[in-house]
N, C-alpha and C. Protein backbone atom coordinates (compact mmCIF):
# COMPACT_ATOMS: atom_id res chain seq x y z
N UNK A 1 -24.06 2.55 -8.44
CA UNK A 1 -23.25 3.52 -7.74
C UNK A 1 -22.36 4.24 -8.75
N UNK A 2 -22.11 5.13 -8.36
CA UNK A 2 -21.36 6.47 -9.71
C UNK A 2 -20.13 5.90 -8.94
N UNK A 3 -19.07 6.36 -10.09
CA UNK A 3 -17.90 6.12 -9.85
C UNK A 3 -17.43 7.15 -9.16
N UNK A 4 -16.15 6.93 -8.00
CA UNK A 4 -15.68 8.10 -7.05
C UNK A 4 -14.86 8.80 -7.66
N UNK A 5 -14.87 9.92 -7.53
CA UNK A 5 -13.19 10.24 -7.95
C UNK A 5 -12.44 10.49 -6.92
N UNK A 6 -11.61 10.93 -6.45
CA UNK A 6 -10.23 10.87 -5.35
C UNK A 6 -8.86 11.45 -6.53
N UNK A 7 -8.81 12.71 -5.54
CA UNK A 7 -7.66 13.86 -6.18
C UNK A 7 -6.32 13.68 -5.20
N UNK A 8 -5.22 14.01 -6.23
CA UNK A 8 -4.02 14.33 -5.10
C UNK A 8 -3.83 14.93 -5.98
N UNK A 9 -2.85 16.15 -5.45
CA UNK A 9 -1.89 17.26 -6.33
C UNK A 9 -0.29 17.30 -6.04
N UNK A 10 0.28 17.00 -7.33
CA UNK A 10 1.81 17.19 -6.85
C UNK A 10 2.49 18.42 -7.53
N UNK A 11 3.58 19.63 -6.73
CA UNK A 11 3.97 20.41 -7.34
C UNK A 11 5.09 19.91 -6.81
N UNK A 12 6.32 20.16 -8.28
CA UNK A 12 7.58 20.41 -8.21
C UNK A 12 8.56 21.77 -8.93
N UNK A 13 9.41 22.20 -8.19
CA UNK A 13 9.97 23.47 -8.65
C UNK A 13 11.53 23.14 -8.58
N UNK A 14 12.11 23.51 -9.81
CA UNK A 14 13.64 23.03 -10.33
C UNK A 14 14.03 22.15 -10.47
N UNK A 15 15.14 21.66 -11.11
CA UNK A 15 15.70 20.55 -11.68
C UNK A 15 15.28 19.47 -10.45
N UNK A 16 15.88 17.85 -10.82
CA UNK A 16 15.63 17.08 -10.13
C UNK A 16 16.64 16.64 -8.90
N UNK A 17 17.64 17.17 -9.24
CA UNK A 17 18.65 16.96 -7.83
C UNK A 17 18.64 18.04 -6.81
N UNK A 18 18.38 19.10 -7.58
CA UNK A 18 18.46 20.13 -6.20
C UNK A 18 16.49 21.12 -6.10
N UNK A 19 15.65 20.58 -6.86
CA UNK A 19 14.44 21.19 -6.49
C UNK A 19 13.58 20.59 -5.52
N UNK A 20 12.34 20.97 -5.03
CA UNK A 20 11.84 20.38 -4.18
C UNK A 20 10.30 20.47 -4.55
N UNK A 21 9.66 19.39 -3.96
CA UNK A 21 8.25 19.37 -4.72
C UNK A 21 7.74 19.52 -3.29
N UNK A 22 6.05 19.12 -3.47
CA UNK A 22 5.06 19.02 -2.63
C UNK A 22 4.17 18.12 -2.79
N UNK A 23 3.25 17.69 -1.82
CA UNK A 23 2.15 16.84 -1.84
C UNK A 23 1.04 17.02 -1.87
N UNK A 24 -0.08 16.78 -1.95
CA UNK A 24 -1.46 16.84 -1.09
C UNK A 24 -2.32 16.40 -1.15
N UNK A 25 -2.76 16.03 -0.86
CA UNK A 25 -4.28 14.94 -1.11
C UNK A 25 -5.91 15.96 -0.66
N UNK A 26 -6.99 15.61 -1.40
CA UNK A 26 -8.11 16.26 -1.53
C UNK A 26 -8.84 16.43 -0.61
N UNK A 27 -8.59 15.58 0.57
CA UNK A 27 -9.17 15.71 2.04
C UNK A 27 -8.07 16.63 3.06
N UNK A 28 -7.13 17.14 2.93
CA UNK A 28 -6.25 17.88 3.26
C UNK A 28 -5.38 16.75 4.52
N UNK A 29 -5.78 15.27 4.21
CA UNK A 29 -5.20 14.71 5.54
C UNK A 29 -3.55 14.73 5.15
N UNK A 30 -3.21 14.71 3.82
CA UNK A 30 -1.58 15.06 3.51
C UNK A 30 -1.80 16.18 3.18
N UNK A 31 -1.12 17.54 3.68
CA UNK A 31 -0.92 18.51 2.96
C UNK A 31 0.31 18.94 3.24
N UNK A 32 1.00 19.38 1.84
CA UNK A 32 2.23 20.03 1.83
C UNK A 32 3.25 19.41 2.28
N UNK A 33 2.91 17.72 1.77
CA UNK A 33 4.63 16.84 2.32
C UNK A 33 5.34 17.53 1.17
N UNK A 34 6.63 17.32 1.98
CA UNK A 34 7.97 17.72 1.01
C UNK A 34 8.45 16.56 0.27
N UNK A 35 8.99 16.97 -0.67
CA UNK A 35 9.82 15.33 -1.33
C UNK A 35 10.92 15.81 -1.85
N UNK A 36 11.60 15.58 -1.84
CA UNK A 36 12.93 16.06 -2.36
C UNK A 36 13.60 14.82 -3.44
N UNK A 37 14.71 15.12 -4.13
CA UNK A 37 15.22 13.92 -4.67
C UNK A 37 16.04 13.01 -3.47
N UNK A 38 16.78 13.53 -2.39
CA UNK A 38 17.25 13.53 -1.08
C UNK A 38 16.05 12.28 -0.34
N UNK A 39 14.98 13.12 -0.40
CA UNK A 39 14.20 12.40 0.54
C UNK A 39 13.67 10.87 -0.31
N UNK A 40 13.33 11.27 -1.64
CA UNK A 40 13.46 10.11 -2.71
C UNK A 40 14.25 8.73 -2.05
N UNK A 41 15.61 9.36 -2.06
CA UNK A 41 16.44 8.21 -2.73
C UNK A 41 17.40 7.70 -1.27
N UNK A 42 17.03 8.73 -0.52
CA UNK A 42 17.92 7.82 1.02
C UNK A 42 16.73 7.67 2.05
N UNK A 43 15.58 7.74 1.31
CA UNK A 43 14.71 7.32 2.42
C UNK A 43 14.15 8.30 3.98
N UNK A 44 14.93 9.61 3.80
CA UNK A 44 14.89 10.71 5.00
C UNK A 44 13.62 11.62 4.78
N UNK A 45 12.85 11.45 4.96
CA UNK A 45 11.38 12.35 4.42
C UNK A 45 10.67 11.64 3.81
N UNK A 46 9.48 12.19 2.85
CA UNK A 46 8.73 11.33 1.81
C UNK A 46 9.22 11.25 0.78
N UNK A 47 7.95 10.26 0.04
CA UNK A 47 8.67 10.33 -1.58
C UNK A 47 7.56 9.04 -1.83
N UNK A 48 6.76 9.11 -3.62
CA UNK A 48 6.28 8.94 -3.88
C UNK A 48 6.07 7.02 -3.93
N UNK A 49 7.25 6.50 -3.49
CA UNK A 49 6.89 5.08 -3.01
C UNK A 49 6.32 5.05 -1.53
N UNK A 50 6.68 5.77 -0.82
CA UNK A 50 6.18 5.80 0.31
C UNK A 50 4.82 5.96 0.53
N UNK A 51 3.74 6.89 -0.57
CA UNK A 51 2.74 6.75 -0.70
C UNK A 51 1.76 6.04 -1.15
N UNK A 52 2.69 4.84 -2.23
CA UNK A 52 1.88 4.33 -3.00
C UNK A 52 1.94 2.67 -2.07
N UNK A 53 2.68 2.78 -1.14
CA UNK A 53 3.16 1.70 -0.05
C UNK A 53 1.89 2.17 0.83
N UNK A 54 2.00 3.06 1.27
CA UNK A 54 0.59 4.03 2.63
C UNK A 54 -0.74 2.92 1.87
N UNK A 55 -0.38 3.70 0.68
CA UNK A 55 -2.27 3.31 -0.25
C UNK A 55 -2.43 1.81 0.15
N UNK A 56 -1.43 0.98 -0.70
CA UNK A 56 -2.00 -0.04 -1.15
C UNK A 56 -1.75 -0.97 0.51
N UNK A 57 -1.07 -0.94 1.70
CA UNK A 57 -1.40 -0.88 2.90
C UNK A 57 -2.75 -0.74 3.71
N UNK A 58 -3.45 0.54 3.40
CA UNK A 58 -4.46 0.84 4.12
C UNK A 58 -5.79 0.05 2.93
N UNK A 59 -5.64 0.03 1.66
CA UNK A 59 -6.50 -0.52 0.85
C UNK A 59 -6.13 -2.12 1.15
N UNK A 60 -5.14 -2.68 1.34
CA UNK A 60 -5.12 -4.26 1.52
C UNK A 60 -5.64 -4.65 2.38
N UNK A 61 -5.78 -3.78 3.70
CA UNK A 61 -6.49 -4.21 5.14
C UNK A 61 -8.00 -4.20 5.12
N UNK A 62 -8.54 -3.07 3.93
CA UNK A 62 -10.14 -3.24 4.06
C UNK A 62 -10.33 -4.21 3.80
N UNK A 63 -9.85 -4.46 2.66
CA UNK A 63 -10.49 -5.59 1.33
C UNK A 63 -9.89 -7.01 2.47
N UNK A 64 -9.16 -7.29 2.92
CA UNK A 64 -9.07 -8.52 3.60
C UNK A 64 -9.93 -8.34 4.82
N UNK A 65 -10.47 -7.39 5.58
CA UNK A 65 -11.05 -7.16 6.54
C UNK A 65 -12.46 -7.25 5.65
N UNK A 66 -12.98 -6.92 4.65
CA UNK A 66 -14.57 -7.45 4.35
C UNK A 66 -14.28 -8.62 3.60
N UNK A 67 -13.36 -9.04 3.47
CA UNK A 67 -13.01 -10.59 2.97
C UNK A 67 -13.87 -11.24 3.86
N UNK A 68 -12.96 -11.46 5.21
CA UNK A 68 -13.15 -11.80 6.52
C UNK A 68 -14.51 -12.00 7.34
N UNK A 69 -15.13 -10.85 6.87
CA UNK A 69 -16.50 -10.56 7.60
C UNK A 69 -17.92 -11.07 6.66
N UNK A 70 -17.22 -10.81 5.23
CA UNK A 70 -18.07 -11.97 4.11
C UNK A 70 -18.59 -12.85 4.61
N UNK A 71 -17.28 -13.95 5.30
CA UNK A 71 -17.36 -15.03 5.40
C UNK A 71 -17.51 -15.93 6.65
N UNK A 72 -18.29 -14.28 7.50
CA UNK A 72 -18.71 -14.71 8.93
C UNK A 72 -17.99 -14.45 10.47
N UNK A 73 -16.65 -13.71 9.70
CA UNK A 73 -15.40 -13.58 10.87
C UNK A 73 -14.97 -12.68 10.78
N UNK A 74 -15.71 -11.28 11.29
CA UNK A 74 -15.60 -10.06 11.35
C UNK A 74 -14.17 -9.70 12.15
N UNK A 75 -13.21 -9.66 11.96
CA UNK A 75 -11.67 -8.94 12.21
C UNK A 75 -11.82 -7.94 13.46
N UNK A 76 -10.88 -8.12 14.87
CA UNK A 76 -10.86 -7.05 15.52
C UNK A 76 -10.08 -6.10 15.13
N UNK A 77 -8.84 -6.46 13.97
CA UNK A 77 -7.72 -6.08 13.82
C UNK A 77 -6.96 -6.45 12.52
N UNK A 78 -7.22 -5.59 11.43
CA UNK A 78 -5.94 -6.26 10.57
C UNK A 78 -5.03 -5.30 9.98
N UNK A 79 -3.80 -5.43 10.11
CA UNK A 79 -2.65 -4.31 10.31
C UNK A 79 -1.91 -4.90 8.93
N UNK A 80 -1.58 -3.92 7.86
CA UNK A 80 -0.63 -4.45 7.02
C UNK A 80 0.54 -3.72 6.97
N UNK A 81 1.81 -3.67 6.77
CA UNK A 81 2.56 -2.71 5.89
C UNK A 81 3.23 -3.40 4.61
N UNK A 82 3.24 -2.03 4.03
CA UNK A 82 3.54 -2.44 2.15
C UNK A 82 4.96 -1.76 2.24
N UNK A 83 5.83 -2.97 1.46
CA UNK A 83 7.06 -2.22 1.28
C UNK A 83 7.12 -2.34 -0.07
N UNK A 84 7.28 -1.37 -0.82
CA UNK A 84 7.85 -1.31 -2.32
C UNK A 84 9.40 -1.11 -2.90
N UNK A 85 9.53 -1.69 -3.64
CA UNK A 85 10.33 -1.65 -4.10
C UNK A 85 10.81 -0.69 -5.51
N UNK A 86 11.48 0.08 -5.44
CA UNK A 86 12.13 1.00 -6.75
C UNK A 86 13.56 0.66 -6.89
N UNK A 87 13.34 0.21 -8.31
CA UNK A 87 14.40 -0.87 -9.13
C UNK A 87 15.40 -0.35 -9.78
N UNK A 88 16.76 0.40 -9.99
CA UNK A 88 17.16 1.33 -11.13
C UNK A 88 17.81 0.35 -11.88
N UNK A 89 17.23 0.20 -13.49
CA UNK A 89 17.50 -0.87 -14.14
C UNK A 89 18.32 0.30 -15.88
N UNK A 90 18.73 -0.91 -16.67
CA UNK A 90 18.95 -0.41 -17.91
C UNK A 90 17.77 1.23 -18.69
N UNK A 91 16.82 0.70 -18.50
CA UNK A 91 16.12 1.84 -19.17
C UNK A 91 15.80 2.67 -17.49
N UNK A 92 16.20 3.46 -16.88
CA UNK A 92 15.80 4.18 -15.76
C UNK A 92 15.00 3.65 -14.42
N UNK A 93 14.35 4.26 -13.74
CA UNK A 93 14.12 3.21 -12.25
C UNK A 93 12.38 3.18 -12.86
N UNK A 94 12.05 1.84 -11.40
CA UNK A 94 11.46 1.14 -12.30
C UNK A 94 10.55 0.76 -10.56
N UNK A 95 9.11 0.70 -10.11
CA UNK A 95 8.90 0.10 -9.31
C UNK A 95 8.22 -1.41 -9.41
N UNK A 96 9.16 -2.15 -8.75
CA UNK A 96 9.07 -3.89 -9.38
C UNK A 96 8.46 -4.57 -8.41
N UNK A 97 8.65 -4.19 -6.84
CA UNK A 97 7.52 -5.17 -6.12
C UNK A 97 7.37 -4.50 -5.13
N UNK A 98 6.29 -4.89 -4.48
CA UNK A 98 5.49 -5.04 -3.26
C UNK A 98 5.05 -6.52 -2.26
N UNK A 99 5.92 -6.13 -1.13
CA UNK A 99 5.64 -7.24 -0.14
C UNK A 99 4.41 -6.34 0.91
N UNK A 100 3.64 -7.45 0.99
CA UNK A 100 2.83 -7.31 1.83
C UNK A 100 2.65 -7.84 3.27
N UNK A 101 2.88 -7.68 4.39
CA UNK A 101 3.19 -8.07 5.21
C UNK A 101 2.33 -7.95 6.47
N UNK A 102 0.64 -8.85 6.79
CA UNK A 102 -0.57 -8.71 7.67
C UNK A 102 -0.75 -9.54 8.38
N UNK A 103 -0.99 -8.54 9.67
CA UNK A 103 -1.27 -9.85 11.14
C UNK A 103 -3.12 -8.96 10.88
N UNK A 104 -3.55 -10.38 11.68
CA UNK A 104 -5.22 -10.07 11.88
C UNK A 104 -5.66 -10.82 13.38
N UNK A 105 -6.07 -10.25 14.17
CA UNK A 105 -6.73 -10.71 14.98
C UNK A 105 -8.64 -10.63 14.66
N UNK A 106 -8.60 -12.54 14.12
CA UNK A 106 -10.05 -12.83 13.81
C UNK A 106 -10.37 -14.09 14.59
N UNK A 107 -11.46 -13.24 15.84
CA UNK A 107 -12.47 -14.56 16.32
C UNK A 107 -12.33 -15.47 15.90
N UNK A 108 -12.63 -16.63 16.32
CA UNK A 108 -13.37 -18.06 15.57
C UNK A 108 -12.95 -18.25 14.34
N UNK A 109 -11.26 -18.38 14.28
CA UNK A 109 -11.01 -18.53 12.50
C UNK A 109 -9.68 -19.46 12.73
N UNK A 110 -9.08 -20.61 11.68
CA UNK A 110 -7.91 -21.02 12.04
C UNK A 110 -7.32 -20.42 11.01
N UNK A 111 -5.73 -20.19 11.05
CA UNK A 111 -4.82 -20.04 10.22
C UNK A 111 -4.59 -20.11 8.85
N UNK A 112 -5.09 -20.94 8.19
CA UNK A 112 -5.67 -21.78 7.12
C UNK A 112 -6.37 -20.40 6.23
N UNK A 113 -7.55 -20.44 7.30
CA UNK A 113 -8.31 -19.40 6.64
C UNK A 113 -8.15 -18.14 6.36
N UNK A 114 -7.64 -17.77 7.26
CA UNK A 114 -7.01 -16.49 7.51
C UNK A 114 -5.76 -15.98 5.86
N UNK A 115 -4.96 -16.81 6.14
CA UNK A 115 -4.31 -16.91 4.82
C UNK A 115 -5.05 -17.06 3.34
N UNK A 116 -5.95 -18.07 3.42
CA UNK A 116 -6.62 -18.14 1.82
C UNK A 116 -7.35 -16.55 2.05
N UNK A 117 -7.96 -15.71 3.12
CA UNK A 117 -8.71 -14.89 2.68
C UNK A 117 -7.64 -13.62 2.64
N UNK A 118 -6.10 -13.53 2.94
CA UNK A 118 -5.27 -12.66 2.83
C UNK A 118 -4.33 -13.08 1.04
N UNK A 119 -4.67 -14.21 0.55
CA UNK A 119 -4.13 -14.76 -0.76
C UNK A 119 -5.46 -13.48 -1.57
N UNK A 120 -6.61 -13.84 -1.15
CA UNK A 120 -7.57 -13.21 -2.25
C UNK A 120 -7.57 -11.88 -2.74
N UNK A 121 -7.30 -11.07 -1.22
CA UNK A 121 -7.18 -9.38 -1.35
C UNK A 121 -6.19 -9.38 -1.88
N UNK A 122 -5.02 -9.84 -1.89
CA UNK A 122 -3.55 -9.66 -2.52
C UNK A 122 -4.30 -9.46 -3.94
N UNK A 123 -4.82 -9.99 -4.40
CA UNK A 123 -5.24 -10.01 -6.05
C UNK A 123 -6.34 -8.90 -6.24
N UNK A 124 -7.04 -9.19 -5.09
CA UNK A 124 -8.60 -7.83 -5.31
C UNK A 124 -8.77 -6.76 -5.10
N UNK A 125 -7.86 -6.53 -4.22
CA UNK A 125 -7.48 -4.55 -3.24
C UNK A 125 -7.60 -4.23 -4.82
N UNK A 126 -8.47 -3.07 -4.59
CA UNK A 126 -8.11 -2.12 -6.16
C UNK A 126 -6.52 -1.40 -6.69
N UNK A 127 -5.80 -1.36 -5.62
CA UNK A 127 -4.54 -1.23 -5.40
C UNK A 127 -3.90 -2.09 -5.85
N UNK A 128 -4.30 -3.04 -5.20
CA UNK A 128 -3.49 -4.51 -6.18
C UNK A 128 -3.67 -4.49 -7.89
N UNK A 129 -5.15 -4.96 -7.97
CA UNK A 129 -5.54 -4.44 -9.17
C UNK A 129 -4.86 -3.23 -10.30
N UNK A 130 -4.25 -2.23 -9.81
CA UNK A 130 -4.11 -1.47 -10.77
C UNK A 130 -2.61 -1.56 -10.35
N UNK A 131 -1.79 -2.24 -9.70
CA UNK A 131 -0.18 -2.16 -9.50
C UNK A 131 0.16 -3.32 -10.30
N UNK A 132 -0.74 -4.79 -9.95
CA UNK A 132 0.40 -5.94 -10.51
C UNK A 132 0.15 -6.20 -12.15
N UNK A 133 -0.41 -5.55 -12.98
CA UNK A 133 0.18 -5.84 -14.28
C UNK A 133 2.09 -4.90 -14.26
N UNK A 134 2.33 -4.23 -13.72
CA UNK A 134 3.09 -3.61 -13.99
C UNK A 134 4.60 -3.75 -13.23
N UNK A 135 4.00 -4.84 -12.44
CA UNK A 135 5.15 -5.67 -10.65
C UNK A 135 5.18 -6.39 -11.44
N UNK A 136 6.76 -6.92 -11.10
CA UNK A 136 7.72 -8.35 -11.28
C UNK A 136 7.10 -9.30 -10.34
N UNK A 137 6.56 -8.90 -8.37
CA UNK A 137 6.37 -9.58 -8.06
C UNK A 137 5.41 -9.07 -6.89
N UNK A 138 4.22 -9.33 -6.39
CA UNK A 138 3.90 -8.76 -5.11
C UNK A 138 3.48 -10.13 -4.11
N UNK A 139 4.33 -10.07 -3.31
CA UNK A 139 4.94 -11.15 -2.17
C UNK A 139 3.57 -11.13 -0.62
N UNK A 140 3.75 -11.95 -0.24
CA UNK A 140 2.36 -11.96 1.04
C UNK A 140 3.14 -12.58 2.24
N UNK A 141 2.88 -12.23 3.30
CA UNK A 141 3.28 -12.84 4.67
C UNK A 141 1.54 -12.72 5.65
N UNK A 142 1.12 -13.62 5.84
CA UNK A 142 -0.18 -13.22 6.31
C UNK A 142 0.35 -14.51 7.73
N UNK A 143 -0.28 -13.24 8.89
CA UNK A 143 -0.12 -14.35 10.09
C UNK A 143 -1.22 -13.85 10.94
N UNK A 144 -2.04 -15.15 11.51
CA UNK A 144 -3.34 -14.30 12.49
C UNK A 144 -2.18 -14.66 13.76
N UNK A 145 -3.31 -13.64 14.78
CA UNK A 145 -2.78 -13.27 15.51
C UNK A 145 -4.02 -13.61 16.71
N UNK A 146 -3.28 -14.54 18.15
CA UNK A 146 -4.18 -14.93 19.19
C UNK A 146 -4.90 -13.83 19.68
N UNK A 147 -6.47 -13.61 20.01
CA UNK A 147 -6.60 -13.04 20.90
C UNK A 147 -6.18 -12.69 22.23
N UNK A 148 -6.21 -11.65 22.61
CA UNK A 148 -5.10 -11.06 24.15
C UNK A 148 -6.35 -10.83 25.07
């Protein structure tokens, strides 16, 4: 298989406290978020942790969801959210961790399992992969969840 590529484009115009950038991704499903330093740093709009939280979120749920189904226990449901963390340290800010935080509703599976196969993606998401040489720490909360 050829390798994929996957584009995003960011524009920014004027200094960093009072200019304002943009977003967009190559499928047009983000286009033209705003980011501001504002929206940065109090959390009111986007801003580039917020995306890289989206990613490695929606990439942690596949990879534990074909974990899952690998191993015979195809997932009705597995929901993550990623919170990251941006650190402002001695040499400038710094993003230091990611908690991961996934419920799964899987058939025929106990708890046990569920967890060792949410321990594995933590390490294998390609997301993971290309964030934790560079994380202090990326944290896991994995809980299945009864069928309703």
């Amino acid at each position: 298989m050829p390798d994929l590529l996957r584009t995003g484009r960011g524009v920014w115009r004027g200094d960093l406290r009072t200019g304002e950038g943009r977003a967009f991704s190559e499928s047009g499903i983000l286009e033209n978020a705003r980011i501001t330093f504002d929206s940065r740093f109090s959390g009111a709009g986007s801003n580039p942790e917020e995306l890289i939280a989206a990613a490695h979120a929606a990439c942690f749920s596949m990879a534990l969801s074909n974990i899952l189904a690998s191993g015979g226990h195809t997932p009705k449901e597995v929901q993550t959210t990623a919170t990251v963390t941006l650190h402002k340290g001695d040499s400038g800010f710094k993003i230091t961790k990611v908690y991961l935080d996934t419920a799964g509703v899987v058939p025929g599976i106990d708890e046990a399992t569920f967890k060792a196969a949410a321990e594995k993606a933590k390490t294998t998401c390609p997301v993971s992969v290309l964030l934790i040489p560079g994380l202090e720490e990326i944290s896991l909360d994995a809980t299945l969840v009864p069928e309703s």
